[in-house]
Every structure is written in C-alpha cells, then in structure tokens.
Protein backbone atom coordinates (compact mmCIF):
# COMPACT_ATOMS: atom_id res chain seq x y z
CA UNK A 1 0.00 0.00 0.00
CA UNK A 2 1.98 3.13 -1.08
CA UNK A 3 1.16 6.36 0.51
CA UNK A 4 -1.75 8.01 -1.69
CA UNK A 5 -3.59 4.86 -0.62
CA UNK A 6 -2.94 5.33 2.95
CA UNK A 7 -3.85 9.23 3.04
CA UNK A 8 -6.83 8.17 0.89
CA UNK A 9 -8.13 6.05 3.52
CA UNK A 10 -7.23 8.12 6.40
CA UNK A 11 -9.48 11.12 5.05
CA UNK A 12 -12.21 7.95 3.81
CA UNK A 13 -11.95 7.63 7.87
CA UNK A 14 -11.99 10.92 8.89
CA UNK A 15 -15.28 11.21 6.72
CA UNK A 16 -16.80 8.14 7.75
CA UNK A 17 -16.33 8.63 11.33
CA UNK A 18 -18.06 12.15 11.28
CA UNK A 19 -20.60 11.22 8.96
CA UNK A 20 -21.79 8.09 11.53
CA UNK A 21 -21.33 10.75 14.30
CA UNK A 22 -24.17 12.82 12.56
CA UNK A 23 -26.12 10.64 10.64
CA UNK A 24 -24.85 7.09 9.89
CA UNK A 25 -24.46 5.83 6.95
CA UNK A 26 -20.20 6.29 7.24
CA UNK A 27 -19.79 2.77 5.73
CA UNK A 28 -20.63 4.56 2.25
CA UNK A 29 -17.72 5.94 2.37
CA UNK A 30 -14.90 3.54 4.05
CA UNK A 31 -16.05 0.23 2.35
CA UNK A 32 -15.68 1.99 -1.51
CA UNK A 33 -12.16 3.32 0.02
CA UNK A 34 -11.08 0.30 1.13
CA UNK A 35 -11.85 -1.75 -2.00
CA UNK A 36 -10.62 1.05 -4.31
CA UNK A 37 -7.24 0.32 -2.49
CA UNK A 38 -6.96 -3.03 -3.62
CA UNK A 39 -8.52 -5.07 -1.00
CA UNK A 40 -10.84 -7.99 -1.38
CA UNK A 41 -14.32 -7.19 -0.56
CA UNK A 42 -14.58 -9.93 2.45
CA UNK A 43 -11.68 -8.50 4.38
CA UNK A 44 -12.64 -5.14 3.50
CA UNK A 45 -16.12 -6.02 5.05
CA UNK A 46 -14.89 -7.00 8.38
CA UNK A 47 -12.54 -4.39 8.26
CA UNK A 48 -15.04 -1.90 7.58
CA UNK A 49 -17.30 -3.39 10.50
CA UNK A 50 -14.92 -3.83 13.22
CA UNK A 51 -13.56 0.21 12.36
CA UNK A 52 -17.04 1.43 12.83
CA UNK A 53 -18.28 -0.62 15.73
CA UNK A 54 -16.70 1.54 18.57
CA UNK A 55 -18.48 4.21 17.16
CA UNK A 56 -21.89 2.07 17.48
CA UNK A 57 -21.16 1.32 20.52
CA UNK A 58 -20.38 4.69 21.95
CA UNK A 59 -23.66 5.54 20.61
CA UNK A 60 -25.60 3.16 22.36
CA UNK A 61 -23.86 3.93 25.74
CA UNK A 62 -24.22 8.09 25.41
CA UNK A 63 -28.40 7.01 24.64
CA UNK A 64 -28.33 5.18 27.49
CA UNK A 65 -30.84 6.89 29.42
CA UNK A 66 -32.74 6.90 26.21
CA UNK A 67 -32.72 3.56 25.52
CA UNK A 68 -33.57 2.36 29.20
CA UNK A 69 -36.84 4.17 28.54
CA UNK A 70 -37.94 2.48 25.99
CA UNK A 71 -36.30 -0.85 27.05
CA UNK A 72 -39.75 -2.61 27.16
CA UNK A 73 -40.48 -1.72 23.51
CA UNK A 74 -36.85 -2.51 22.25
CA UNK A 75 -37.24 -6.14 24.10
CA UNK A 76 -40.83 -7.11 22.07
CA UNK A 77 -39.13 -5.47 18.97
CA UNK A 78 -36.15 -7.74 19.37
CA UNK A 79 -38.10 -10.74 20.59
CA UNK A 80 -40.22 -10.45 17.22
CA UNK A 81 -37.81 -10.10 14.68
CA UNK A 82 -35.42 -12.86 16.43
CA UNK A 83 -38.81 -15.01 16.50
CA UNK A 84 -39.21 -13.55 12.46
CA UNK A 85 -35.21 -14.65 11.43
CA UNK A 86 -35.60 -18.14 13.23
CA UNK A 87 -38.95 -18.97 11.30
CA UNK A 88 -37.47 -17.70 7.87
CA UNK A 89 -34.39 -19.71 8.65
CA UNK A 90 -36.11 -22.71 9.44
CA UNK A 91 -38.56 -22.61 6.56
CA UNK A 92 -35.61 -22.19 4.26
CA UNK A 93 -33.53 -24.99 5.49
CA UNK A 94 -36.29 -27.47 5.94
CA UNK A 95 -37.94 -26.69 2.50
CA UNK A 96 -35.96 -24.48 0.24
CA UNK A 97 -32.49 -25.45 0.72
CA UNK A 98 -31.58 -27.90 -2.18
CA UNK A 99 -29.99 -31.76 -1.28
CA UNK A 100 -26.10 -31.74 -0.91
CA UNK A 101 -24.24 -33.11 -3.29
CA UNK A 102 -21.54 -33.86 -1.39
C-alpha cells in the first residue's frame, strides 16, 4: 500500500467517522475506500465493520438513558424479529435449501 492509498483512507476515515457521528451511513464511504485500495471485498467487510463498531457502541452507551426508557419496547421489537429470522431460517432450510451433493 503506497502512501496516496494510505492518506486516501485516512481522510475515507476521517469522513466516515463524522458522517456516523451525525447521521450514519459512514460505511458509504470507508467500504468503496477500502476496495478502491486493492482489498478484497470480504476482508474489507470485516474491516469496515470492526472500524465502525466503537463508534456504534459509543452511541448506544451516550443514549443510554434513552434507551432504558424504551427498554420494554426494544425487548418485544427484538423478541419479534429474532422469533421472524428463526422462522425464515427454518422454513428455508427445511424446504428451500436444495440436497447436498456432497
């Protein structure tokens, strides 16, 4: 990685960073970066996720008091689409998913 590619992605950061500070929506701008300096799309996924989950995370503990007020609708919410994800799982594995053919 030579050093346009490093000062590209340290401004992609910079960006990104401020942008999920405001808004979200910073991976729009640090995934592209990150494949547009040559790396493959899987690593540049879990790169791109593990940079901006601090961020997430520092979110969720400034809301705090926010969240603990609604903590009774975020638990249903969570129990429902949980509930949701196992179903569609299930129906897709039992019925969908075709035979191995290992």
């Amino acid at each position: 990685m030579d050093t346009v590619d490093l000062l590209l992605l340290f401004v992609a950061a910079i960006v990104a960073g401020g942008l999920n500070a405001v808004a979200g929506g910073g991976s729009f701008i640090s995934f592209p970066a990150l494949l547009f300096t040559g790396m493959p799309p899987i690593a540049a996924n879990a790169t791109n996720t593990l940079a901006l989950w601090p961020g997430s995370a520092a979110s969720a503990s400034a809301y705090r008091r926010e969240l603990q007020q609604q903590r009774s609708q975020i638990v249903l919410f969570s129990a429902i689409s949980s509930s949701a994800g196992w179903s569609a799982h299930s129906y897709y594995f039992k019925w969908k998913m075709p035979p191995s053919t290992g």
